[in-house]
Protein backbone atom coordinates (compact mmCIF):
# COMPACT_ATOMS: atom_id res chain seq x y z
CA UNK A 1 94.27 48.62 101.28
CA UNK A 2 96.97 49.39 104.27
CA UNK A 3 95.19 50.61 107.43
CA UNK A 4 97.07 53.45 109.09
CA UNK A 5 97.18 54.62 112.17
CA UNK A 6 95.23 57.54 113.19
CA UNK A 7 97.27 58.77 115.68
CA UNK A 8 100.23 58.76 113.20
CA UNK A 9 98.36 60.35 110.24
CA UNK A 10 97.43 63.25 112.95
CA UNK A 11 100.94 63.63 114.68
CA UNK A 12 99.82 62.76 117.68
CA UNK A 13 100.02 60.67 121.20
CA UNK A 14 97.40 58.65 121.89
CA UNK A 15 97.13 60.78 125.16
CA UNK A 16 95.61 64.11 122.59
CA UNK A 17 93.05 65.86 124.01
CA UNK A 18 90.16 67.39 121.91
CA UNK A 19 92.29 70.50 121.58
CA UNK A 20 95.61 69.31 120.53
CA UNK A 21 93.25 66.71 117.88
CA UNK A 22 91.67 69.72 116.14
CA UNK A 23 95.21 71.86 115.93
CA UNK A 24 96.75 69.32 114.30
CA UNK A 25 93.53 68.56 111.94
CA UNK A 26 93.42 71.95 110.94
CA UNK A 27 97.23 72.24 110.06
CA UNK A 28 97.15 69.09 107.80
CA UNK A 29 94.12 69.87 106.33
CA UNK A 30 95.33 73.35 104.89
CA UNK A 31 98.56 71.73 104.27
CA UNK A 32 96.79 68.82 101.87
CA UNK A 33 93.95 70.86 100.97
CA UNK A 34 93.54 69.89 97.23
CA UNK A 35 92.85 73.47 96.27
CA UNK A 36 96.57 74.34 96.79
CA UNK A 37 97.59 71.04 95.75
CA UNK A 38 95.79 70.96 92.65
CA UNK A 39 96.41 67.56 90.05
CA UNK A 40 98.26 66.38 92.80
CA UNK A 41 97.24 62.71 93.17
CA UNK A 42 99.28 62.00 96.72
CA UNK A 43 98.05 65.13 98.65
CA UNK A 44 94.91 64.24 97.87
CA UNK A 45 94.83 60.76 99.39
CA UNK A 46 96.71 62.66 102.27
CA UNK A 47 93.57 64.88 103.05
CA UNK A 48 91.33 61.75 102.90
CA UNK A 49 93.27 59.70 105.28
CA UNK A 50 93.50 63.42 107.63
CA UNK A 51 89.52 63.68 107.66
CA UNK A 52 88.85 60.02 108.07
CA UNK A 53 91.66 60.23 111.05
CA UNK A 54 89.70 63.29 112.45
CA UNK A 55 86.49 61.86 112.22
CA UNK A 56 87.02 59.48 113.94
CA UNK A 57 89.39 60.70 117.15
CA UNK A 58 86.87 64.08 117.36
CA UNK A 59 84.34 61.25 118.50
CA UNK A 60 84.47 60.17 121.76
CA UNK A 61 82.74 57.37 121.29
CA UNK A 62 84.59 56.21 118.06
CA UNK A 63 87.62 57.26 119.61
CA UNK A 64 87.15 54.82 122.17
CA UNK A 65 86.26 52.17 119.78
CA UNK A 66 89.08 52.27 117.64
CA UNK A 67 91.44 52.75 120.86
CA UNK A 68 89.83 48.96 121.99
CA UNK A 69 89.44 47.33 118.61
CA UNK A 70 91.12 49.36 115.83
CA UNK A 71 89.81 49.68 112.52
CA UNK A 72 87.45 46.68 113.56
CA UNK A 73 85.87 48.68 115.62
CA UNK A 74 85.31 51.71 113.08
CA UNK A 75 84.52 50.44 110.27
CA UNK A 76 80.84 50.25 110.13
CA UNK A 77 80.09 53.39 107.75
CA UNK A 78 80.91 56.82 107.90
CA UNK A 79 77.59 57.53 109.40
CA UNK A 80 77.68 55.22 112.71
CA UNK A 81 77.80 56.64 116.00
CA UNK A 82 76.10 59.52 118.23
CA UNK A 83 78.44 62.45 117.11
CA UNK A 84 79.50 62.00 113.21
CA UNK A 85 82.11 64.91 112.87
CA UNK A 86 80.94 65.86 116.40
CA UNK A 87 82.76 67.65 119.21
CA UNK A 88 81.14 70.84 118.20
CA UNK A 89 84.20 71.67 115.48
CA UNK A 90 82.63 74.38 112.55
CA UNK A 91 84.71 74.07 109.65
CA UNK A 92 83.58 76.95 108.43
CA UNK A 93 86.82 78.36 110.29
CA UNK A 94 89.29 76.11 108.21
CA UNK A 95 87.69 77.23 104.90
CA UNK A 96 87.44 81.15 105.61
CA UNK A 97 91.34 80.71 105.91
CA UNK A 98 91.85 78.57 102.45
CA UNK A 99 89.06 80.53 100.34
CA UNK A 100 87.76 83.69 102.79
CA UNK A 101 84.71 81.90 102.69
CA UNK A 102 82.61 79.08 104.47
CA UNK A 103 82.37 75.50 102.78
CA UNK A 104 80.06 76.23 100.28
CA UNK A 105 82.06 79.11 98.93
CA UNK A 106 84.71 78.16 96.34
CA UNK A 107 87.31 80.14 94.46
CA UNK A 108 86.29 82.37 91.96
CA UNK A 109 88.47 82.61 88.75
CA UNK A 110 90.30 85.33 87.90
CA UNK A 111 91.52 85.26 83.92
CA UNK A 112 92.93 89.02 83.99
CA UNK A 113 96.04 89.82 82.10
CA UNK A 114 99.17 89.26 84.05
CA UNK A 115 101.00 92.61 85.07
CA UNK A 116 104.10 93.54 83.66
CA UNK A 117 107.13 95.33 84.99
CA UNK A 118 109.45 96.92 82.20
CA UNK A 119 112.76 98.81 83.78
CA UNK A 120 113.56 102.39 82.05
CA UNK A 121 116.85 103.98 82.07
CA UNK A 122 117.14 107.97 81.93
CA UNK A 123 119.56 110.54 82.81
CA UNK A 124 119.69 112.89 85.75
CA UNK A 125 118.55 115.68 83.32
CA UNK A 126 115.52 113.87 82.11
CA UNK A 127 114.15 113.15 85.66
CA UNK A 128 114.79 116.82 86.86
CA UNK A 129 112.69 118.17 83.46
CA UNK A 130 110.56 114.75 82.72
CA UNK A 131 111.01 113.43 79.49
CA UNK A 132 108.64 111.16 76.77
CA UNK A 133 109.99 107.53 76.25
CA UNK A 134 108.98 104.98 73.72
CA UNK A 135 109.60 101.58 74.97
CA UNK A 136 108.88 98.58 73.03
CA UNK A 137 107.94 95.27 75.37
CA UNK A 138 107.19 91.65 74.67
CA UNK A 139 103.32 90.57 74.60
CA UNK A 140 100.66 88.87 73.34
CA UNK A 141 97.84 89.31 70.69
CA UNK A 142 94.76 88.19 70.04
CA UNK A 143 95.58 84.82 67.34
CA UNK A 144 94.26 86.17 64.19
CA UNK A 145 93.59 82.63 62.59
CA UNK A 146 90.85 81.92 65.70
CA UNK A 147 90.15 85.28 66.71
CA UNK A 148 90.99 84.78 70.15
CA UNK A 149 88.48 81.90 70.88
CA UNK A 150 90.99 79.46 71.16
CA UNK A 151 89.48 76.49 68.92
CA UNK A 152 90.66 75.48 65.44
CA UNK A 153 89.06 77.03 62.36
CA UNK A 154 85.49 75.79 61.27
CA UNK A 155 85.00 74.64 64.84
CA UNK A 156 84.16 76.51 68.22
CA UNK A 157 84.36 76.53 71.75
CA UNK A 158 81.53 74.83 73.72
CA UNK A 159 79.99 74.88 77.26
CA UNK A 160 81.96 72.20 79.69
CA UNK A 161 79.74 69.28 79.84
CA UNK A 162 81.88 68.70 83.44
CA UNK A 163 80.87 72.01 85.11
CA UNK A 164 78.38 73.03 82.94
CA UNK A 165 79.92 76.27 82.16
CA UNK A 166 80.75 77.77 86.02
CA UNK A 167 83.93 76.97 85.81
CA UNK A 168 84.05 75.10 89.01
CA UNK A 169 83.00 71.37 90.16
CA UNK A 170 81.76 70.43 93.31
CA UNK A 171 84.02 67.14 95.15
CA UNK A 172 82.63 65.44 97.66
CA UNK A 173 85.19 64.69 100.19
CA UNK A 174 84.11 62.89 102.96
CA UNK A 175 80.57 64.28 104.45
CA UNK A 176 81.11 67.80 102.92
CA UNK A 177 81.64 68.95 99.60
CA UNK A 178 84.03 71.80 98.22
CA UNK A 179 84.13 73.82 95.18
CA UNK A 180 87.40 73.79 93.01
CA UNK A 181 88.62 74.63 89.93
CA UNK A 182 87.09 72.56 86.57
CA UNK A 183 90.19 70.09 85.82
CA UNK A 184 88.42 69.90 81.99
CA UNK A 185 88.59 73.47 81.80
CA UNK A 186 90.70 74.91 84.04
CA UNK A 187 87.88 77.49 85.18
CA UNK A 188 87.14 78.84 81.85
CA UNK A 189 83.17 77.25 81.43
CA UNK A 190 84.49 76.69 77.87
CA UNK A 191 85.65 73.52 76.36
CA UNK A 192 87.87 73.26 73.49
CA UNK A 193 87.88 69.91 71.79
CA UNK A 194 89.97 70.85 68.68
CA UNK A 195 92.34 73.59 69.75
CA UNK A 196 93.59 76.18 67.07
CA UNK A 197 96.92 74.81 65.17
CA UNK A 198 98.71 78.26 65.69
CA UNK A 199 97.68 79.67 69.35
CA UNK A 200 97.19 75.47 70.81
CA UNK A 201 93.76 76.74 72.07
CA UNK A 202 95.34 79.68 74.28
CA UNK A 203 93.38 82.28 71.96
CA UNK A 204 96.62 84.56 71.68
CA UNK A 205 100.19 84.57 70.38
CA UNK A 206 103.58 86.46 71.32
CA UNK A 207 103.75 89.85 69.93
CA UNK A 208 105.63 92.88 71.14
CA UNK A 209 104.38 96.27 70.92
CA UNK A 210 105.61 100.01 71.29
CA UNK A 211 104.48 102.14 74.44
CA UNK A 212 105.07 105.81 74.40
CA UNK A 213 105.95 106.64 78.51
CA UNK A 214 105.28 110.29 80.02
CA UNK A 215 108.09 110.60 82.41
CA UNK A 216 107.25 113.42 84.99
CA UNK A 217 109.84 116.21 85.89
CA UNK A 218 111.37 114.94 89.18
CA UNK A 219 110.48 111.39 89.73
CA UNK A 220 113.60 109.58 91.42
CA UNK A 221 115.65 106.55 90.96
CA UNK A 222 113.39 103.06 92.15
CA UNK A 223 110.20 104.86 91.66
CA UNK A 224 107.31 102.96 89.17
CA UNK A 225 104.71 104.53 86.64
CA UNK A 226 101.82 102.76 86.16
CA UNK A 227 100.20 102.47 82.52
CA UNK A 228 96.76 100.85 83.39
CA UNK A 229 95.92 97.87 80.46
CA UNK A 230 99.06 98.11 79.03
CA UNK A 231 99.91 95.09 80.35
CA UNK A 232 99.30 91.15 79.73
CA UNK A 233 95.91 90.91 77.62
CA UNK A 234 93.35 88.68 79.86
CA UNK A 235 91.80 85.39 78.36
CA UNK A 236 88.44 84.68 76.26
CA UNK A 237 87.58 88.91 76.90
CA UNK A 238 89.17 89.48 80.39
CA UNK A 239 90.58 92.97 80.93
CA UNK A 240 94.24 93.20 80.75
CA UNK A 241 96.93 93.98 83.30
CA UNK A 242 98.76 97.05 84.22
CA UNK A 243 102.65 98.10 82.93
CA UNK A 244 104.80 99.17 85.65
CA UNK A 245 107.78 101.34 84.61
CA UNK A 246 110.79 101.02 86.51
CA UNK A 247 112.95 104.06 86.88
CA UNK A 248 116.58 103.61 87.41
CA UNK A 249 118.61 106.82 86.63
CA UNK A 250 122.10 106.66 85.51
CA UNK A 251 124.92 107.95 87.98
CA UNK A 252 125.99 111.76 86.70
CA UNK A 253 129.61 113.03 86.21
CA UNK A 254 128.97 115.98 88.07
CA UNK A 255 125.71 115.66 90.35
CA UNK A 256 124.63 113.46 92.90
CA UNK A 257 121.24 113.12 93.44
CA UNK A 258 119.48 113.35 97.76
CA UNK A 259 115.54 113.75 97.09
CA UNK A 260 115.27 117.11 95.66
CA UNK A 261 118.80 118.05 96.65
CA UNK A 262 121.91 117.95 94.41
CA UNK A 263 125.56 118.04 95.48
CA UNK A 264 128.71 118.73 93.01
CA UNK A 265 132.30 119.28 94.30
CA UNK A 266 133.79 122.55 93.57
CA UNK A 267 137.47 123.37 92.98
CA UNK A 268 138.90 126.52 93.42
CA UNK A 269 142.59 128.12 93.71
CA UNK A 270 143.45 128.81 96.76
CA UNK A 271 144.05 132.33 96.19
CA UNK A 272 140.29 132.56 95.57
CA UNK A 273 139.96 130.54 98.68
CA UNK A 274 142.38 133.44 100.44
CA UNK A 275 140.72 136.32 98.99
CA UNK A 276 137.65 135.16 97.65
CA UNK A 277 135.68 135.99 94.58
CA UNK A 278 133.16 135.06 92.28
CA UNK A 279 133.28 131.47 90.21
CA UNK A 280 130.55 129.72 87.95
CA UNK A 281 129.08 127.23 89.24
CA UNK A 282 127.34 124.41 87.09
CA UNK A 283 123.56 123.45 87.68
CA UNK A 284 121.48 120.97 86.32
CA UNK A 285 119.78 124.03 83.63
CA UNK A 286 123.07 125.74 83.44
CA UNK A 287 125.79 127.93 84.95
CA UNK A 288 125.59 129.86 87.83
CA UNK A 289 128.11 132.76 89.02
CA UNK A 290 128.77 132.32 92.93
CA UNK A 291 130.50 134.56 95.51
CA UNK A 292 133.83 132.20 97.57
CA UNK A 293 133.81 134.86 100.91
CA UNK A 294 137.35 135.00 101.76
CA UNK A 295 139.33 133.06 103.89
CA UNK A 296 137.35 129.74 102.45
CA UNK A 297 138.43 126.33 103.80
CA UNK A 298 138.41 123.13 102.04
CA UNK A 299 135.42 121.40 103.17
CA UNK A 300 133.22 124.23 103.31
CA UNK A 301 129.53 123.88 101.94
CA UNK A 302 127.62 126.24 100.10
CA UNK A 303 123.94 126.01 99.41
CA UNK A 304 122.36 127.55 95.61
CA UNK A 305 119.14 127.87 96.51
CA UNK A 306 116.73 126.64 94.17
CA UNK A 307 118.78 125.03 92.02
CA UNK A 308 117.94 121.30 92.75
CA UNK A 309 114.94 118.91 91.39
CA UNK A 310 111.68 119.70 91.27
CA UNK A 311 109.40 118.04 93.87
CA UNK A 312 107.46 114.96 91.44
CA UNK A 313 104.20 116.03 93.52
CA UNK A 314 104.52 119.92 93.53
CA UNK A 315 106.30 123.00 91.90
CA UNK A 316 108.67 122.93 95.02
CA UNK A 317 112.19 122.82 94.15
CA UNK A 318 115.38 121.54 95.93
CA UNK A 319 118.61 123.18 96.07
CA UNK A 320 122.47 122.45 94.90
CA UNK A 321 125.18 122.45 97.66
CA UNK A 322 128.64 123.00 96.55
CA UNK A 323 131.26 121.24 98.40
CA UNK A 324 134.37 123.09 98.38
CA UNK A 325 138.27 121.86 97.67
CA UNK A 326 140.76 123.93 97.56
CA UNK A 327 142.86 122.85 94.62
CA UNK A 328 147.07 122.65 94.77
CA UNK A 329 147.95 124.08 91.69
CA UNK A 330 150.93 121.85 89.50
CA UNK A 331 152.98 121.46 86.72
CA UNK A 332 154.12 125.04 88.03
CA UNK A 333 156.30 127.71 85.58
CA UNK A 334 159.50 129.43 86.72
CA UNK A 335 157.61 132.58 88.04
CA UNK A 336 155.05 130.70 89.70
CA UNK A 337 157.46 128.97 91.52
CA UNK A 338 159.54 131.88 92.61
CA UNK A 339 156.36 133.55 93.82
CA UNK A 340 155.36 131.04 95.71
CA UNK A 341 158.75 130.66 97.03
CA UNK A 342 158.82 134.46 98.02
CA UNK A 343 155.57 133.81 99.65
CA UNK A 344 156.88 130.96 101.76
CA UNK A 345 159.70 133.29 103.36
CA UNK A 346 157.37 136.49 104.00
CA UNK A 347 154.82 133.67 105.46
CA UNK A 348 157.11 132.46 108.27
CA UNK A 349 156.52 132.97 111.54
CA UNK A 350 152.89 134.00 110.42
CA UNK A 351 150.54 134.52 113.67
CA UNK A 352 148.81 131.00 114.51
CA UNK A 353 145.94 133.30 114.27
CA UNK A 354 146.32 133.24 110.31
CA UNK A 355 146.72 129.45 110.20
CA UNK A 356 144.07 128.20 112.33
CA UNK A 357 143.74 124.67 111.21
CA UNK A 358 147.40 124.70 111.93
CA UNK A 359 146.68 125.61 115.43
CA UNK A 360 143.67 123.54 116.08
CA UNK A 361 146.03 120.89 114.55
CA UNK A 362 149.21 121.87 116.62
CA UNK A 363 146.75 121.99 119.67
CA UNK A 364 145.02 118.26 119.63
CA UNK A 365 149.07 117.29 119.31
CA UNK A 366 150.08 118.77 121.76
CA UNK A 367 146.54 117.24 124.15
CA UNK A 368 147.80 114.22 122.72
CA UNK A 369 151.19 114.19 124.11
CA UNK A 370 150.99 116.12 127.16
């Protein structure tokens, strides 16, 4: 076998202290850990060499050894010397950050159904009222040739002989022992030595199914509904996962959606705009009439109280703002035209106090120049 070089396998000078020993230790040891490097043959030799390389420069005394003789000097047993792991190190610290637990506490198993995300799409009229959706989503069923146990017909599932049916082994590495997964097993406690022909000793096959949704009256574009055990089925009796129902809501010809607000543009002729008057106004449950004061610029912003989305959480309600444009009529007839023309001359010479983006206009120009 290749010695190494306990310095190297740490990362560090030969002139470490204790402190910048046990940094590095800890670091490598998470990093190699074989509970998050599981079946992985290289890591594992990797965290050997790491604790052998700690055990050894934590020790004064072996420290010093190896530092005069090498691995000569070392190699007497795991056991030799005053210290063993010494140096006062609790590794209790290392394994409450890999497990949330001290040494002796391994990982526990957790065979719930996966959760599953499934992404609706609704219009703007179906979020402001809510609506009923039935979705239909891939999944999996219990196998009806085993019956969801997983092992092949005329045959049945029996306890690990490796764990003994916990799920979990105990590996001695070095001078303390952890708890991981069962590699026969994979955590189960079950073993399976002929698996079913149809499910391969899973216990369930792909399905889909058909979910009706309750979509409430103002939920919002990126927001989720949660349908608990409607998702993945767990393993060998484990509760199943949650659905999560996306909500993306399709862009409106009209509308556009801020919270509970709504905003629409609003055309009207400008002789409206001149002398106002009353227009309908579209909402999201219908039309509206609404009063244009005179005098109305393009640009102007009128609030419909009310007439928004309805708060998800309450029976508050938003309200529509109209954004006003003053529309240039075309495709004119004859009389239109000679109207408009007559206009024009009466119109000249108008007081600047009848045009008064023309002054503010006329104003910042002259600023400008001047």
């Amino acid at each position: 076998m290749t010695e190494v070089d306990y310095y190297e396998v740490l990362g560090v000078s030969r002139s470490a202290d204790d402190v910048e020993i046990k940094k590095a230790y800890r670091k490598l040891a998470m990093k190699y850990h074989p509970d998050r490097n599981p079946d992985n043959q290289e890591a594992e030799e990797k965290f050997k060499d790491v604790q052998r390389a700690y055990e050894i420069l934590s020790d004064s005394q072996k420290r010093a050894a190896y530092d005069q003789f090498g691995h000569a000097g070392v190699n007497g047993g795991m056991g030799g010397g005053s210290g063993g792991f010494g140096g006062g190190f609790d590794f209790s610290d290392i394994f409450s950050q890999m497990f949330g637990g001290g040494a002796g506490g391994g990982r526990q198993q957790n065979y719930q159904g996966a959760d599953v995300q499934y992404t609706v799409e609704i219009t703007l009229e179906e979020a402001a009222h809510g609506v009923k959706k039935k979705i239909t989503i891939p999944t999996h069923d219990e196998c009806d040739v085993c019956h969801g146990s997983g092992a092949k017909a005329g045959t049945s599932a029996t306890t690990c002989n490796m764990c003994g049916g916990s799920g979990a082994v105990h590996v001695r590495q070095a001078i303390f022992q952890i708890q991981q997964t069962c590699p026969q097993c994979h955590g189960s406690g079950k073993y399976i030595k002929e698996p079913c022909i149809k499910c391969h000793g899973e216990g369930l096959t792909k399905s889909r199914k058909t979910v009706e949704v309750s979509i409430p009256a103002g939920i919002d574009d990126g927001q989720r509904i949660r349908l608990s055990g409607e998702g993945e089925p767990g393993r060998h009796g484990a509760p199943a996962g949650d659905l999560y129902v996306l909500i993306s809501i399709r862009p409106h010809a009209v509308f556009e959606r801020d919270g509970m607000d709504l905003h629409c543009e609003l055309p009207i002729s400008f002789t409206v705009a001149a002398l106002g008057g009353e227009v309908e106004v579209p909402t999201i449950n219908g039309k509206v009439k609404l009063n244009i004061p005179k005098e109305t610029q393009t640009g102007r912003r009128m609030r419909v109280r009310g007439k928004g989305i309805k708060s998800v959480r309450s029976a508050a309600m938003g309200d529509l703002y109209c954004h006003i444009v003053v529309e240039t009529p075309v495709n004119l007839t004859e009389r239109q035209r000679e109207l408009l023309e007559e206009f024009e001359k009466i119109s000249t010479g108008l007081d600047r106090a009848q045009t008064p983006r023309q002054k503010s206009f006329m104003d910042k120009l002259r600023d400008l120049f001047e």
